[in-house]
C-alpha atoms as a PDB file:
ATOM      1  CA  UNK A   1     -43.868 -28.694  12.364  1.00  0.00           C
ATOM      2  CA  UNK A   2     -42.568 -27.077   9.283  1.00  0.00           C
ATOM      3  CA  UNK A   3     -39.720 -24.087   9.963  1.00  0.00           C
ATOM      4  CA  UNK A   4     -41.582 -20.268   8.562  1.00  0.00           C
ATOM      5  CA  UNK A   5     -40.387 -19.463   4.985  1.00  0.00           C
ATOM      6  CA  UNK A   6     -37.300 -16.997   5.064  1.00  0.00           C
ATOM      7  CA  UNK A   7     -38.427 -13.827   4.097  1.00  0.00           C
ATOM      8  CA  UNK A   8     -38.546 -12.194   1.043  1.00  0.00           C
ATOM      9  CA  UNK A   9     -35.806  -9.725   1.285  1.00  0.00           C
ATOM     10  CA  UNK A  10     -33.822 -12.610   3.017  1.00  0.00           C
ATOM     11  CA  UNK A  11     -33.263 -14.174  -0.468  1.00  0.00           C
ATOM     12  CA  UNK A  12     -32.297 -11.359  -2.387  1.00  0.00           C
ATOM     13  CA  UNK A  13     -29.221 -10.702  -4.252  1.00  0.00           C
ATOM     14  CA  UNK A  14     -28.587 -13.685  -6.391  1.00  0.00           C
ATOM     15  CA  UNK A  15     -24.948 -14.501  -6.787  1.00  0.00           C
ATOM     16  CA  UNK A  16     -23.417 -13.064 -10.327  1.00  0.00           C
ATOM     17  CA  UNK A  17     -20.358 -14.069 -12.318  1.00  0.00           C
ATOM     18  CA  UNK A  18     -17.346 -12.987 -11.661  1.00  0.00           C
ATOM     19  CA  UNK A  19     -16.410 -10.945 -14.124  1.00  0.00           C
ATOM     20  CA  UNK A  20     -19.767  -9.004 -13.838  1.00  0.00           C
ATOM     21  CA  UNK A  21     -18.727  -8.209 -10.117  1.00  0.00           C
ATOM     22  CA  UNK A  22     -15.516  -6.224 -11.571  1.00  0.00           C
ATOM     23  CA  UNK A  23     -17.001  -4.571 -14.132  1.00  0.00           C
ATOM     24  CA  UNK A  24     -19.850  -3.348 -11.824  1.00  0.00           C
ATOM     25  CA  UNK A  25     -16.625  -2.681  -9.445  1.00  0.00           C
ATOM     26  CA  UNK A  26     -14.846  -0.825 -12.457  1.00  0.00           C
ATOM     27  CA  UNK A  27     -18.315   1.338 -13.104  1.00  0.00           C
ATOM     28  CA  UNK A  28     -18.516   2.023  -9.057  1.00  0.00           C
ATOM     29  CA  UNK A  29     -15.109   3.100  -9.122  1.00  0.00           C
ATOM     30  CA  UNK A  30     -15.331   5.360 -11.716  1.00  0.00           C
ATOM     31  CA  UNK A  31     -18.487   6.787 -10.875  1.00  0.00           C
ATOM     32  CA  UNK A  32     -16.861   7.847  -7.683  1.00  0.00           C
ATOM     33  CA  UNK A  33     -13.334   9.153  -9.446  1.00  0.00           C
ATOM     34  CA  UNK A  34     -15.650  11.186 -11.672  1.00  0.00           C
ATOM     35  CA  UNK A  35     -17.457  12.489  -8.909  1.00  0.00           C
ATOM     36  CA  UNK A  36     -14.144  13.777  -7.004  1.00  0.00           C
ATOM     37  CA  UNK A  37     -13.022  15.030  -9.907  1.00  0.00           C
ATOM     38  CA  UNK A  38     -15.964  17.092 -10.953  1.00  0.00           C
ATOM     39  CA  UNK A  39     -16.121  18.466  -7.838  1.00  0.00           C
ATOM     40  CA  UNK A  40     -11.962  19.285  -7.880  1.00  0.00           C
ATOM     41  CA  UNK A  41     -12.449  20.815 -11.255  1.00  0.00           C
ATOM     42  CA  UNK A  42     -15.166  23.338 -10.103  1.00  0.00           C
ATOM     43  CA  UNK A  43     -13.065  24.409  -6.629  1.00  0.00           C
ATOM     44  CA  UNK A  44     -10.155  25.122  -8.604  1.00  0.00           C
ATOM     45  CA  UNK A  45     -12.083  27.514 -10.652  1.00  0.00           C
ATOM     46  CA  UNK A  46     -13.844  28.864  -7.695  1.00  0.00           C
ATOM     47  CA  UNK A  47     -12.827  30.015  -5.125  1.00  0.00           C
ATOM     48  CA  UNK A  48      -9.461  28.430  -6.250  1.00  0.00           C
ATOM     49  CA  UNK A  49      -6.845  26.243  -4.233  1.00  0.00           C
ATOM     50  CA  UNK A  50      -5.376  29.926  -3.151  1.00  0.00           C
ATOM     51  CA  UNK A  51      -8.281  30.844  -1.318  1.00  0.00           C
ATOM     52  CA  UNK A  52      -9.047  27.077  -0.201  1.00  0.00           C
ATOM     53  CA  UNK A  53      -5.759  27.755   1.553  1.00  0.00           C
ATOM     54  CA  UNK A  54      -6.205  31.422   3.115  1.00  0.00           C
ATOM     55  CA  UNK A  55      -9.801  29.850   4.348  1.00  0.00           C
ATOM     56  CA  UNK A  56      -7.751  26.647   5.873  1.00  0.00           C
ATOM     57  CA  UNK A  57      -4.861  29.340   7.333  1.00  0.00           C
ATOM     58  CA  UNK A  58      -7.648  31.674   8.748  1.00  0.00           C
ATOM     59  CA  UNK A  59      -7.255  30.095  12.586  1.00  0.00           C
ATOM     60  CA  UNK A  60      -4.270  30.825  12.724  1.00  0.00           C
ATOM     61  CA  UNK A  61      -3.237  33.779  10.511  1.00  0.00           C
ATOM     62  CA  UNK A  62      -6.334  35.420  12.989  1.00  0.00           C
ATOM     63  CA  UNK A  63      -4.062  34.228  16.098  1.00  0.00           C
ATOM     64  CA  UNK A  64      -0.185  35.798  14.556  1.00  0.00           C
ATOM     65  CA  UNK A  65       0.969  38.894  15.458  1.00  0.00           C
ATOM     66  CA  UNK A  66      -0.132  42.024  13.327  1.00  0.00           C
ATOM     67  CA  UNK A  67       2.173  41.480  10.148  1.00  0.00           C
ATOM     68  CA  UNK A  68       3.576  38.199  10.771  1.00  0.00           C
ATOM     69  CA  UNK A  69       2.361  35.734   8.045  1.00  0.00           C
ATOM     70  CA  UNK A  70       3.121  32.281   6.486  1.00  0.00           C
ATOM     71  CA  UNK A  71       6.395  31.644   4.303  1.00  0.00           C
ATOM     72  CA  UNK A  72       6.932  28.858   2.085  1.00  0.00           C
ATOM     73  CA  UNK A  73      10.629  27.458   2.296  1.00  0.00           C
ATOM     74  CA  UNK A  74       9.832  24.874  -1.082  1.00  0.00           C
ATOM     75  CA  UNK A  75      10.079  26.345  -4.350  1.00  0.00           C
ATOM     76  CA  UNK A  76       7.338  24.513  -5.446  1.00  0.00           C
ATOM     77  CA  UNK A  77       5.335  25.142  -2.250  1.00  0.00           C
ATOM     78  CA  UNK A  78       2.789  27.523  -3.063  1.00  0.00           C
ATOM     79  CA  UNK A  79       1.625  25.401  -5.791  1.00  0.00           C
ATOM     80  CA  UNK A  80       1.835  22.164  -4.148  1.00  0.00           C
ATOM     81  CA  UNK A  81       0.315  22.583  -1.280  1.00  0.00           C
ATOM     82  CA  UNK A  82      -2.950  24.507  -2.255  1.00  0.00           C
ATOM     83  CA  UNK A  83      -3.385  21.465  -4.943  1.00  0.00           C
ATOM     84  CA  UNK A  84      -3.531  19.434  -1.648  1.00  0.00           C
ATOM     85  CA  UNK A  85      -6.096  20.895  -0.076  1.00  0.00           C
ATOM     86  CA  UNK A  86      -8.369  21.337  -2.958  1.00  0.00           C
ATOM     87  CA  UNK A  87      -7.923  17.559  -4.007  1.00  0.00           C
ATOM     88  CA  UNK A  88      -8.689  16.834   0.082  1.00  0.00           C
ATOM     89  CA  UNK A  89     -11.764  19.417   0.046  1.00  0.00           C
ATOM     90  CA  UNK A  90     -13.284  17.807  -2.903  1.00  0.00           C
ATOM     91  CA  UNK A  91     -12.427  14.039  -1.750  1.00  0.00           C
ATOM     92  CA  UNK A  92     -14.127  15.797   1.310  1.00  0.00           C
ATOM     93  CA  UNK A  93     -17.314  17.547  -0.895  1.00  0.00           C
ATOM     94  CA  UNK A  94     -17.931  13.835  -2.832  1.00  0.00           C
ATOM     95  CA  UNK A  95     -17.642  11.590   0.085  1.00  0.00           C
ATOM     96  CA  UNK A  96     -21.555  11.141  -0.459  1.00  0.00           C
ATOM     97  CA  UNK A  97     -21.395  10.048  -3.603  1.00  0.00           C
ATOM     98  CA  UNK A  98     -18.347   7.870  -3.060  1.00  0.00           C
ATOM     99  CA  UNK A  99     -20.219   6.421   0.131  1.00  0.00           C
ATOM    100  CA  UNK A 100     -23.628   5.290  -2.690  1.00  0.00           C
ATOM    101  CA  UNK A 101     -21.461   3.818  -4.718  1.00  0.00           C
ATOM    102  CA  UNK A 102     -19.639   1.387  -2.387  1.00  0.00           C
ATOM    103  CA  UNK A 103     -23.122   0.992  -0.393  1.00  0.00           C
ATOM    104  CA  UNK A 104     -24.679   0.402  -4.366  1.00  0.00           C
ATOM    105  CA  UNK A 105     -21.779  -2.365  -5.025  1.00  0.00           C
ATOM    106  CA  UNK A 106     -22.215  -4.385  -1.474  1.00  0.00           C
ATOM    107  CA  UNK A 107     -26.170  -3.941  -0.794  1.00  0.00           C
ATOM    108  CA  UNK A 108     -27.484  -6.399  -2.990  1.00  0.00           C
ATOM    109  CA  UNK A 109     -25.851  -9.126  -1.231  1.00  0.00           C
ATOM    110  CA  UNK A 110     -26.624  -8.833   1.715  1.00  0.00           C
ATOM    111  CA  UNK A 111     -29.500  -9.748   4.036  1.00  0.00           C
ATOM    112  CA  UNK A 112     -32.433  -7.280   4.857  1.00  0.00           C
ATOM    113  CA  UNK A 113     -30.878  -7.410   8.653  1.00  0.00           C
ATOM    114  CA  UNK A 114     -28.069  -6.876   7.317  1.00  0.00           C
ATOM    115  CA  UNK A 115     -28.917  -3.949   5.612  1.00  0.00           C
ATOM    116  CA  UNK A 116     -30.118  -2.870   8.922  1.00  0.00           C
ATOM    117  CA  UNK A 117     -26.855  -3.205  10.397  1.00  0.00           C
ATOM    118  CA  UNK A 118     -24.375  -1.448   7.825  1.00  0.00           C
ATOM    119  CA  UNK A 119     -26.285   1.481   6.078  1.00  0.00           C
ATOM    120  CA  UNK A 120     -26.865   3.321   9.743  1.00  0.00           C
ATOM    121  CA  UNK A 121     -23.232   2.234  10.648  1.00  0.00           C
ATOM    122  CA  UNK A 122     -21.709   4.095   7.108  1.00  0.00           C
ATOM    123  CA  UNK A 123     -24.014   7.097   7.677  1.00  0.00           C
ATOM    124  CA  UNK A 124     -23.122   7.859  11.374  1.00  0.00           C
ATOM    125  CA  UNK A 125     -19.554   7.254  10.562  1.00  0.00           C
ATOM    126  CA  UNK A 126     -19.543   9.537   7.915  1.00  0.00           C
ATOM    127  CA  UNK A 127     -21.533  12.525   9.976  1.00  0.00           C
ATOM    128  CA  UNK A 128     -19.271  11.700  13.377  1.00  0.00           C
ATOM    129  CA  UNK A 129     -16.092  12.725  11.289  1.00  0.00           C
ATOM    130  CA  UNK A 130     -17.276  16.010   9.474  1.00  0.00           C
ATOM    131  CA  UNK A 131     -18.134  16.612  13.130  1.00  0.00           C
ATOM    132  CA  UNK A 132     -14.857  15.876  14.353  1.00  0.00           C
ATOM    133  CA  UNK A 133     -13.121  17.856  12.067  1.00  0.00           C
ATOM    134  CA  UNK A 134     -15.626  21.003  11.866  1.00  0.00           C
ATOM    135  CA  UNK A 135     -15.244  20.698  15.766  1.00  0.00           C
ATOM    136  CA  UNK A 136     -11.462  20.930  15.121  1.00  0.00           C
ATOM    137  CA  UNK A 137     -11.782  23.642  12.806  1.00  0.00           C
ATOM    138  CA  UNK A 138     -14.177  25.998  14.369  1.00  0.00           C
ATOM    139  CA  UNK A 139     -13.761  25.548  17.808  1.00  0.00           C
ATOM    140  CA  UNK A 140     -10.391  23.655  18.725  1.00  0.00           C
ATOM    141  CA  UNK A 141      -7.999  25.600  16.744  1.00  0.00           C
ATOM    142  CA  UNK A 142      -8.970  29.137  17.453  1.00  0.00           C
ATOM    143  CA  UNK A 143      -8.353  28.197  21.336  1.00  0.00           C
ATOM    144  CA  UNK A 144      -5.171  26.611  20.505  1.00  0.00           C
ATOM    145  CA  UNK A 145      -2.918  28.721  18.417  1.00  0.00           C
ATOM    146  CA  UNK A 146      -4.564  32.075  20.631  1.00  0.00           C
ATOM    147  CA  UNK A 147      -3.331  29.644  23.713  1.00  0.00           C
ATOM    148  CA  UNK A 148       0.064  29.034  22.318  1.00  0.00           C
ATOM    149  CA  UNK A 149       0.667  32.853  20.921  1.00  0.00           C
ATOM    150  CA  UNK A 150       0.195  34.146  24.487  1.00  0.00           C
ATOM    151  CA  UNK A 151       3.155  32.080  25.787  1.00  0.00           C
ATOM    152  CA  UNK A 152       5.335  33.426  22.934  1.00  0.00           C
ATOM    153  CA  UNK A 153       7.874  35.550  23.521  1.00  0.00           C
ATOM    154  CA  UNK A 154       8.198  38.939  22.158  1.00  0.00           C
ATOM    155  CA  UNK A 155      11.326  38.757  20.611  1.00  0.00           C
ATOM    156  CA  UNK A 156      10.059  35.783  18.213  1.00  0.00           C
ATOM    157  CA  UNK A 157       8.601  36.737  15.069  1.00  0.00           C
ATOM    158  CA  UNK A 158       6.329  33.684  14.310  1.00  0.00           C
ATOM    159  CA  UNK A 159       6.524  32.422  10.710  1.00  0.00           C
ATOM    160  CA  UNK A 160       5.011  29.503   9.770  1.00  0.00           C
ATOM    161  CA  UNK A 161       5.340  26.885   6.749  1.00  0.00           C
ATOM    162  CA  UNK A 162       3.024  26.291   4.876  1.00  0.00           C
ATOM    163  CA  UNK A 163       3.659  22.699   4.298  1.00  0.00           C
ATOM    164  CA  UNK A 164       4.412  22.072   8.167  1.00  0.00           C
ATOM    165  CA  UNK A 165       1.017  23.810   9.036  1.00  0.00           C
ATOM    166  CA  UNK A 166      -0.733  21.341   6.531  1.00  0.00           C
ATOM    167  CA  UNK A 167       1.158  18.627   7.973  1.00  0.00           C
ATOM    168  CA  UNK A 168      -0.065  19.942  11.686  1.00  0.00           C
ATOM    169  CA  UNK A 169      -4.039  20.537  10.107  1.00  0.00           C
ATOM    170  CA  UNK A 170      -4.359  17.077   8.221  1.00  0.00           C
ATOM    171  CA  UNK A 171      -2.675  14.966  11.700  1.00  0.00           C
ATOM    172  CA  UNK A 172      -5.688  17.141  13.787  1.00  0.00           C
ATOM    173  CA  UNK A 173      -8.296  16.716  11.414  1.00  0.00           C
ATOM    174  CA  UNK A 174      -7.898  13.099  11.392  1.00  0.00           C
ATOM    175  CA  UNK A 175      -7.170  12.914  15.409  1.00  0.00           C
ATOM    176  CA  UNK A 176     -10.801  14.731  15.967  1.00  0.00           C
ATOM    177  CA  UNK A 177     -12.405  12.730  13.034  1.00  0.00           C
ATOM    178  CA  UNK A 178     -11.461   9.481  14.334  1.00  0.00           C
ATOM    179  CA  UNK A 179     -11.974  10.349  18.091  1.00  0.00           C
ATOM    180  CA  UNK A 180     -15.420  11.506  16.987  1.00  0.00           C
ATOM    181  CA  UNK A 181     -16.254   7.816  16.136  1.00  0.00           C
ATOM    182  CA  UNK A 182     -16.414   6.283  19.981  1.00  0.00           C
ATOM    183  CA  UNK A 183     -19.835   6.053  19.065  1.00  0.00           C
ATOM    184  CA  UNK A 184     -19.506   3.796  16.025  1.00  0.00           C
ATOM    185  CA  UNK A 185     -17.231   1.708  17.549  1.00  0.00           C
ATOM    186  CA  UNK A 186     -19.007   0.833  20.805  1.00  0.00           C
ATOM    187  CA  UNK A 187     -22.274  -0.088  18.856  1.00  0.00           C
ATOM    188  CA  UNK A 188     -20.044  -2.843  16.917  1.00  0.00           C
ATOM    189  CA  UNK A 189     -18.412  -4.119  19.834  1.00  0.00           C
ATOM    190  CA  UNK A 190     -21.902  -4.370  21.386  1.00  0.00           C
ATOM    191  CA  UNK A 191     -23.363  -5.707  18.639  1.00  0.00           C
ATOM    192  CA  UNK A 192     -21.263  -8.087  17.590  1.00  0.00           C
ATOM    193  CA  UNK A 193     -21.116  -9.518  20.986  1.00  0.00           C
ATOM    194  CA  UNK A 194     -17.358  -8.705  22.019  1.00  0.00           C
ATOM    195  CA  UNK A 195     -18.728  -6.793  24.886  1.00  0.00           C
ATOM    196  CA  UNK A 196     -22.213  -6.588  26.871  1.00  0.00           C
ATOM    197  CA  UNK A 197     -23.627  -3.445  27.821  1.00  0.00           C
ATOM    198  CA  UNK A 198     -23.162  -3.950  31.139  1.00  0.00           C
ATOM    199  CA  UNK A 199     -19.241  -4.076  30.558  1.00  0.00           C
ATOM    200  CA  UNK A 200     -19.491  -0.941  29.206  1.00  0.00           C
ATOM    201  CA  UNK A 201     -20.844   1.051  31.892  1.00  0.00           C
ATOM    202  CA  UNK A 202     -18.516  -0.568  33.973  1.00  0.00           C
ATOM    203  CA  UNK A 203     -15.572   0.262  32.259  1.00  0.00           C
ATOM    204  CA  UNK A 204     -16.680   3.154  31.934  1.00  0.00           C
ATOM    205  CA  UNK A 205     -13.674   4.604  34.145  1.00  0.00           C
ATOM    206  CA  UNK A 206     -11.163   3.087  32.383  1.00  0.00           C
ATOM    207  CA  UNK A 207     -12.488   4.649  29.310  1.00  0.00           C
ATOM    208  CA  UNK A 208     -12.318   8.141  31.067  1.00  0.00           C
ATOM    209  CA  UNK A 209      -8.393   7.461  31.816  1.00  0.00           C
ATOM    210  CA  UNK A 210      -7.574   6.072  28.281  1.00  0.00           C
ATOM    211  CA  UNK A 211      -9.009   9.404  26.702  1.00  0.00           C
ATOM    212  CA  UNK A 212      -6.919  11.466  28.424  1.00  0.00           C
ATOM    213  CA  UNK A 213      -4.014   9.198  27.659  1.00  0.00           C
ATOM    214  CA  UNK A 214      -5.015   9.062  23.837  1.00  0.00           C
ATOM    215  CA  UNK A 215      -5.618  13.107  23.575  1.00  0.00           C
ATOM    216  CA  UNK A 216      -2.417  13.489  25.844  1.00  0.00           C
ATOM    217  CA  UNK A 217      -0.528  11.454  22.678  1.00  0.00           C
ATOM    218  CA  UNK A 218      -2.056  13.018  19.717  1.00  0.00           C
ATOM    219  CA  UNK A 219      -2.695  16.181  20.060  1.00  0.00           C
ATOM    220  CA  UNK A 220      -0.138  19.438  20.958  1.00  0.00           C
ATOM    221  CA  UNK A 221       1.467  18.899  24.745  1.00  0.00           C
ATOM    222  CA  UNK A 222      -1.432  22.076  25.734  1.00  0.00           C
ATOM    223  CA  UNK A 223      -3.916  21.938  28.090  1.00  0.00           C
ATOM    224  CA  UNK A 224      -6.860  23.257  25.634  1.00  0.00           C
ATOM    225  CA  UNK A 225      -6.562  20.422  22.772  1.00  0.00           C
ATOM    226  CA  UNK A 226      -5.829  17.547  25.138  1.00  0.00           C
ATOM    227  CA  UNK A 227      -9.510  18.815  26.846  1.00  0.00           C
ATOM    228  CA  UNK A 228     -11.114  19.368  23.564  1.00  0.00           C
ATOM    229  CA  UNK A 229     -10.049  16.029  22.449  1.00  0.00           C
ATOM    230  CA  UNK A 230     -10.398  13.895  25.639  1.00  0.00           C
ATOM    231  CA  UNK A 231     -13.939  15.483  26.655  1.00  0.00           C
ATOM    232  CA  UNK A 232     -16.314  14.874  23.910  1.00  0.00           C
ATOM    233  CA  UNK A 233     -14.631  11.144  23.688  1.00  0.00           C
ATOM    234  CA  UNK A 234     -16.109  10.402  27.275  1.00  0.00           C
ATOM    235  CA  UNK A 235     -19.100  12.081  26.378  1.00  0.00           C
ATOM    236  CA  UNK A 236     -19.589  10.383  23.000  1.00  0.00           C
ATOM    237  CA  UNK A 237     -18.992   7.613  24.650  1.00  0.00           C
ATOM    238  CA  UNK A 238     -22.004   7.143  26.810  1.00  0.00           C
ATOM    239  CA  UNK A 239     -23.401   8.119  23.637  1.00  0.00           C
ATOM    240  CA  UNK A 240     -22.476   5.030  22.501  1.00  0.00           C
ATOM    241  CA  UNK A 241     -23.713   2.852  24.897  1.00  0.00           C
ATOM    242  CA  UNK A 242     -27.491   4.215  24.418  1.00  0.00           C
ATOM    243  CA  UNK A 243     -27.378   4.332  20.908  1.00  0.00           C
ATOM    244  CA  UNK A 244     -25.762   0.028  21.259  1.00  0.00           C
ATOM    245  CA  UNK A 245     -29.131  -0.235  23.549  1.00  0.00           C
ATOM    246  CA  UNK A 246     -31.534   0.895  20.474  1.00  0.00           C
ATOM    247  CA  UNK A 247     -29.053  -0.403  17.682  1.00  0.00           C
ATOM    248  CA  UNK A 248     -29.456  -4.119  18.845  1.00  0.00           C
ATOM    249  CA  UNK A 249     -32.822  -4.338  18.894  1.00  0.00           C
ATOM    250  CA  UNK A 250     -33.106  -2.589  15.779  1.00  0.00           C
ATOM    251  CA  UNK A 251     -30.575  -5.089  13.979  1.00  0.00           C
ATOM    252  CA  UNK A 252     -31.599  -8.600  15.391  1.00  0.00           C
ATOM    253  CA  UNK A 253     -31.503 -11.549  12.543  1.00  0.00           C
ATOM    254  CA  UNK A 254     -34.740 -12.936  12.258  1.00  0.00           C
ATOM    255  CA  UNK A 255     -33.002 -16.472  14.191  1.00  0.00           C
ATOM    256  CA  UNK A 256     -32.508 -14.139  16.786  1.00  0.00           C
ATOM    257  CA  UNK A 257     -35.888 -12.876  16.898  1.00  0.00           C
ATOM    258  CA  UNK A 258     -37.303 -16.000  16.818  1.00  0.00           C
ATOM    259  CA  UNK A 259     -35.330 -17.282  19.375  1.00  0.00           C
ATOM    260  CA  UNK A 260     -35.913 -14.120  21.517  1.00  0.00           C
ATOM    261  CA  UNK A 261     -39.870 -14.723  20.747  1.00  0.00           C
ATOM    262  CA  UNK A 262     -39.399 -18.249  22.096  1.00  0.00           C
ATOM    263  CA  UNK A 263     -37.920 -17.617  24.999  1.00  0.00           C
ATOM    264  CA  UNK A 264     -40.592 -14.915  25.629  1.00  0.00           C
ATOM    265  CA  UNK A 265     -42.828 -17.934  25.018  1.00  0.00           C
ATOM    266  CA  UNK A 266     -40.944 -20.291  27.458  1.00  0.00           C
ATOM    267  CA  UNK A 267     -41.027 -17.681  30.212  1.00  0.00           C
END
């Protein structure tokens, strides 16, 4: 009995010369450097890396004692770092863009399941960290520095840098963003095979422990981040394992279909 023809989709993508691969690379990259770059160019005319900087500042300027405000101990400080956070706000603003054109470069060779697999993966991972790190923003920090000004004492006149409070921002930022992808990462692990769901729910304890450990390493030694961090990674977590349930089935290679169908068959 002669095997089904592949489908379509399945044969898609024919393989190109070399040197056409880096000069569509070369476009992509561009494309993407352009994009950041229009995007820097129109925050540094508005509202400017200045105000970039008060808006980053505003948890904890809001949390200081009436008067006390940031210093900058570098001469070249208050240029420096406000460059920073305009270059990281629009890395931040084009990460779209930047996303199509590495999806644009690697789609065409791969498989329609495949497709299946990545495109969901890249646009969950994407949306988990701007979640993470509006989380951080919005919620986590406001807690934290009004949590760590009521243990100060009286006789301290709080002053931060500037360049040590970006240094504190960019390590939490990336602690929430990452955290934020549990989800991500238990799909994979599921779907690649490493685990089973069944492993997961029954490590599910040890999960519980090692988020507490993780948020207990990375994060200020306070009660309120370690929470705010160690929390939503058990709760993402389960998250994870549902959306591995419904990403598996969604994903299957057709061989994997077809030997699903037959063993349907068989039964």
């Amino acid at each position: 009995m002669s095997s089904p023809s592949p489908n379509k989709d399945e044969l898609e993508g024919t393989e190109q010369p070399f040197v056409e691969h880096l000069v569509e690379l070369r476009d992509r990259l561009i494309k993407a450097l352009l994009a950041v770059g229009i995007v820097f160019g129109v925050l540094a005319l508005y509202p400017g890396p200045g105000a970039l900087y008060d808006l980053l500042a505003q948890p904890l300027v809001a949390n200081l004692p009436e008067g006390a405000t940031l210093i900058a101990t570098s001469v070249i400080s208050p240029f420096l770092v406000p460059l920073k956070i305009t270059m990281m706000a629009a890395f931040l603003i084009a990460l779209p863009v930047v996303l199509y054109q590495v999806w644009a470069f690697v789609a065409p060779g791969l498989y329609s399941h495949e497709k299946r697999l990545v495109l969901p993966l890249v646009l969950a991972s994407t949306v988990l960290f701007a979640i993470g790190v509006a989380f951080c923003y919005f919620f986590v920090f406001g807690q934290l520095f009004k949590f760590i000004q009521s243990f100060a004492p009286k006789s301290i006149t709080a002053a931060p840098d500037i360049e040590a409070y970006l240094s504190f921002v960019l390590t939490m930022f990336l602690a929430f963003g990452v955290a934020f992808e549990v989800p991500v990462a238990v799909v994979v692990l599921a779907r690649v095979g490493v685990v089973s769901l069944d492993q997961l729910r029954a490590w599910r304890g040890y999960f519980i422990v090692l988020a507490f450990v993780i948020a207990a390493i990375v994060t200020p030694p306070d009660v309120v981040s370690q929470l705010a961090l160690a929390v939503p990674m058990c709760l993402l977590y389960e998250l994870g394992i549902w959306a591995a349930k419904l990403f598996i089935k969604a994903t299957k290679a057709p061989d994997e279909e077809e030997a699903g169908n037959g063993s349907d068959k068989a039964a």
